[in-house]
N, C-alpha and C. Protein backbone atom coordinates (compact mmCIF):
# COMPACT_ATOMS: atom_id res chain seq x y z
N UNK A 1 31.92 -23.19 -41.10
CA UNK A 1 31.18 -21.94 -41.15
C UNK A 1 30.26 -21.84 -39.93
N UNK A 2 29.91 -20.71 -39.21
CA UNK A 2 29.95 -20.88 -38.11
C UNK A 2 27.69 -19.40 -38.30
N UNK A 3 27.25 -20.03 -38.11
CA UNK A 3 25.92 -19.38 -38.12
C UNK A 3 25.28 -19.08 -36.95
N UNK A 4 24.56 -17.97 -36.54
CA UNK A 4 24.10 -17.73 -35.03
C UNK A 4 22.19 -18.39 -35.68
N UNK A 5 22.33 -18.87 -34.28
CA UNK A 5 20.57 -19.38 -34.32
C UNK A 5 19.80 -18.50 -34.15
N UNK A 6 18.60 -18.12 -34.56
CA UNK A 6 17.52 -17.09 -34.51
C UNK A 6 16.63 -17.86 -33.67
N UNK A 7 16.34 -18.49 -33.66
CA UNK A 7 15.05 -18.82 -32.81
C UNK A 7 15.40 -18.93 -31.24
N UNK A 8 14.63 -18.89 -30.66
CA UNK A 8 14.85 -19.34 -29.16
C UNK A 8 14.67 -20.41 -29.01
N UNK A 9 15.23 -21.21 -27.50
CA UNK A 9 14.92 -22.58 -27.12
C UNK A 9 14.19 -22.99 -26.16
N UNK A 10 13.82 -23.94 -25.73
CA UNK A 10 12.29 -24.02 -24.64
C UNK A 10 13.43 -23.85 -23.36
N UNK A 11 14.72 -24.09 -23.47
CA UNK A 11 15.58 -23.25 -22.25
C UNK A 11 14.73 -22.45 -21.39
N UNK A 12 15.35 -21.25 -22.20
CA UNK A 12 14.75 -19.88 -21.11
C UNK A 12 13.99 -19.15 -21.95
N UNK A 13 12.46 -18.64 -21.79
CA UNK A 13 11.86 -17.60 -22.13
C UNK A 13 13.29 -16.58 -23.30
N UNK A 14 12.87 -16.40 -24.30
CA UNK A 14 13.67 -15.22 -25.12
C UNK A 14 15.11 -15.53 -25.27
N UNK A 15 16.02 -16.64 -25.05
CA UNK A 15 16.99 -16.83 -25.39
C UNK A 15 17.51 -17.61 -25.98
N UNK A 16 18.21 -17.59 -26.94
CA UNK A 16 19.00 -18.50 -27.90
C UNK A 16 20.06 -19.13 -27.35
N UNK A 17 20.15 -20.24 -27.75
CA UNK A 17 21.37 -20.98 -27.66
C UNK A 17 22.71 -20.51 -27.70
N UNK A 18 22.65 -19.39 -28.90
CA UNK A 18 23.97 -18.86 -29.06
C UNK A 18 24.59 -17.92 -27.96
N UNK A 19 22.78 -17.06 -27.62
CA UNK A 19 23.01 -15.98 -26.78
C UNK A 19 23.52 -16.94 -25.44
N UNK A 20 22.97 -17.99 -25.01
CA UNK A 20 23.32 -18.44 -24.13
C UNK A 20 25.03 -18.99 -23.87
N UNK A 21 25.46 -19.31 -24.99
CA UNK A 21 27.00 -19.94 -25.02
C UNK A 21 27.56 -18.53 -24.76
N UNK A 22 27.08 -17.81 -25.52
CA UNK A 22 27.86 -16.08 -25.37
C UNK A 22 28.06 -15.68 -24.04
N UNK A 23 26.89 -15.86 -23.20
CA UNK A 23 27.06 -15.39 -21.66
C UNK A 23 28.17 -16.52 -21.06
N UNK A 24 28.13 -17.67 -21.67
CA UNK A 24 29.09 -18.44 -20.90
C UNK A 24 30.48 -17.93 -21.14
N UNK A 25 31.27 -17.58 -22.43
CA UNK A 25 32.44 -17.14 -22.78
C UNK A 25 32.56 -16.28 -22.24
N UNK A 26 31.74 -15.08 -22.18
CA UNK A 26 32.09 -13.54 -21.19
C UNK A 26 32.09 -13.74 -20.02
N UNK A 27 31.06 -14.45 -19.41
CA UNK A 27 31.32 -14.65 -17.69
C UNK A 27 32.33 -15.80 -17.52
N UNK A 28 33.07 -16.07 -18.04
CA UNK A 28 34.11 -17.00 -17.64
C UNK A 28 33.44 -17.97 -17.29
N UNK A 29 32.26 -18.89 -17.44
CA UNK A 29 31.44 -20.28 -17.42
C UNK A 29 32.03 -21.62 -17.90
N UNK A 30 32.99 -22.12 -16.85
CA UNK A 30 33.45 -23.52 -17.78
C UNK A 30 32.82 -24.64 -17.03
N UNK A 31 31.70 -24.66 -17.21
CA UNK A 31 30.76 -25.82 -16.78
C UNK A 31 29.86 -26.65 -18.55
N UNK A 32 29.28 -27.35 -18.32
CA UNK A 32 28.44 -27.65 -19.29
C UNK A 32 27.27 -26.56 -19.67
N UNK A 33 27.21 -26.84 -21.25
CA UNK A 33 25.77 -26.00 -21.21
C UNK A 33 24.68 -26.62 -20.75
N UNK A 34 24.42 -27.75 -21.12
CA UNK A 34 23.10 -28.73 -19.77
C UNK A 34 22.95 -27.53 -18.36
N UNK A 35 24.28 -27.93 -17.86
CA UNK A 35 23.96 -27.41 -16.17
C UNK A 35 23.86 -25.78 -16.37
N UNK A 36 24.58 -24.83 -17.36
CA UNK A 36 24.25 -23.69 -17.38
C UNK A 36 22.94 -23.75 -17.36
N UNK A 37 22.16 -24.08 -18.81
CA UNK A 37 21.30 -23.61 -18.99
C UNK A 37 19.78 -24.53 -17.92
N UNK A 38 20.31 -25.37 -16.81
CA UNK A 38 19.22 -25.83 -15.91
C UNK A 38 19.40 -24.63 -15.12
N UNK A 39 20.21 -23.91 -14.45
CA UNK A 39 20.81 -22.47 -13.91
C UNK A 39 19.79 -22.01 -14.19
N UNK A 40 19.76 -21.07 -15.30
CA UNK A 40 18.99 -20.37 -16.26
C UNK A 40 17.48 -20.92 -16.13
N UNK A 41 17.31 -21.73 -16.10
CA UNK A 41 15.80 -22.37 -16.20
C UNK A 41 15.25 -22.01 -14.51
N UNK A 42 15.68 -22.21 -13.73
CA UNK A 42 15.87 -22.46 -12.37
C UNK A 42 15.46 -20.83 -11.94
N UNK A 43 16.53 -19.81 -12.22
CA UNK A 43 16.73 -18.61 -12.25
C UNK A 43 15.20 -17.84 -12.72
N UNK A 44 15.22 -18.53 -13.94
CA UNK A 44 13.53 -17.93 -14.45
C UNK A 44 12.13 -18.99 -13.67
N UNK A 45 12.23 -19.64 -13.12
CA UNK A 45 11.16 -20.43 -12.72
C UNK A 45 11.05 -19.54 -11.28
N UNK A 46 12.17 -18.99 -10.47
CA UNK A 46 12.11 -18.64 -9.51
C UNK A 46 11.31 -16.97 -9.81
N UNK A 47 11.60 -16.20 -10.50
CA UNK A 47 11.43 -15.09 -10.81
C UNK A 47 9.88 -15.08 -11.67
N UNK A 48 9.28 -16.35 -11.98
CA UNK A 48 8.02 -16.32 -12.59
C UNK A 48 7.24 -16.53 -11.29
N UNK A 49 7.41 -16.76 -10.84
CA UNK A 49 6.72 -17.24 -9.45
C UNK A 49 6.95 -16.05 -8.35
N UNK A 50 8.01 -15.45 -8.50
CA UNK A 50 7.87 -14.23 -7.43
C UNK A 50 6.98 -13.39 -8.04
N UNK A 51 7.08 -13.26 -9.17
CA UNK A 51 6.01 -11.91 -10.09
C UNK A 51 4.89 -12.62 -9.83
N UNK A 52 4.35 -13.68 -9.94
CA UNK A 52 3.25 -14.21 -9.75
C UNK A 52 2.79 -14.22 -8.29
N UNK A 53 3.39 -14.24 -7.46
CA UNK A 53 2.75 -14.14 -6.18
C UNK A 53 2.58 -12.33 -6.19
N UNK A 54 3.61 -11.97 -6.45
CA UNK A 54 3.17 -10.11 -6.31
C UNK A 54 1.85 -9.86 -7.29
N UNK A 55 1.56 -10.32 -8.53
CA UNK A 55 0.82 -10.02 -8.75
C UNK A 55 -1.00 -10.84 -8.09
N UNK A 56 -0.47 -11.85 -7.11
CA UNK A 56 -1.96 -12.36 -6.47
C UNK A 56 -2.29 -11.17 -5.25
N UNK A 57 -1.00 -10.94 -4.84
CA UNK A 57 -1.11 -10.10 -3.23
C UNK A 57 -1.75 -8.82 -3.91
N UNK A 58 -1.60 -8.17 -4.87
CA UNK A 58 -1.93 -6.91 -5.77
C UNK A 58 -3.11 -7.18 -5.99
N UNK A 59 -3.99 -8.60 -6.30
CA UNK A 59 -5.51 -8.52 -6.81
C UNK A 59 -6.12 -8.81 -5.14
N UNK A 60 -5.61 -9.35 -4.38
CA UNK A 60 -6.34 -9.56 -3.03
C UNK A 60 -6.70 -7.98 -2.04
């Protein structure tokens, strides 16, 4: 029996595990989920840090 997870994972900000395997099946992803989801981690660490510098240049 096959159940979708509700909670999110310390992965990525707002995404589930499941949601995450899901993006792997549709985008054709045949790697591990480990290395997907370091991708994903990587992807959002970069994009927290660009908003964060726009928002220092915005208070200066």
């Amino acid at each position: 029996m096959r159940t979708d997870l509700k909670e999110t994972t310390q992965l990525v900000i707002g995404l589930t595990y499941r949601q995450m395997l899901d993006w792997m099946a549709e985008d054709g992803v045949f790697c591990s989920p480990d290395k997907y989801a370091r991708r994903l981690q990587e992807a959002q660490r970069l994009a927290l840090a660009a908003r964060n510098e726009a928002n220092e240049k915005e208070k200066a």
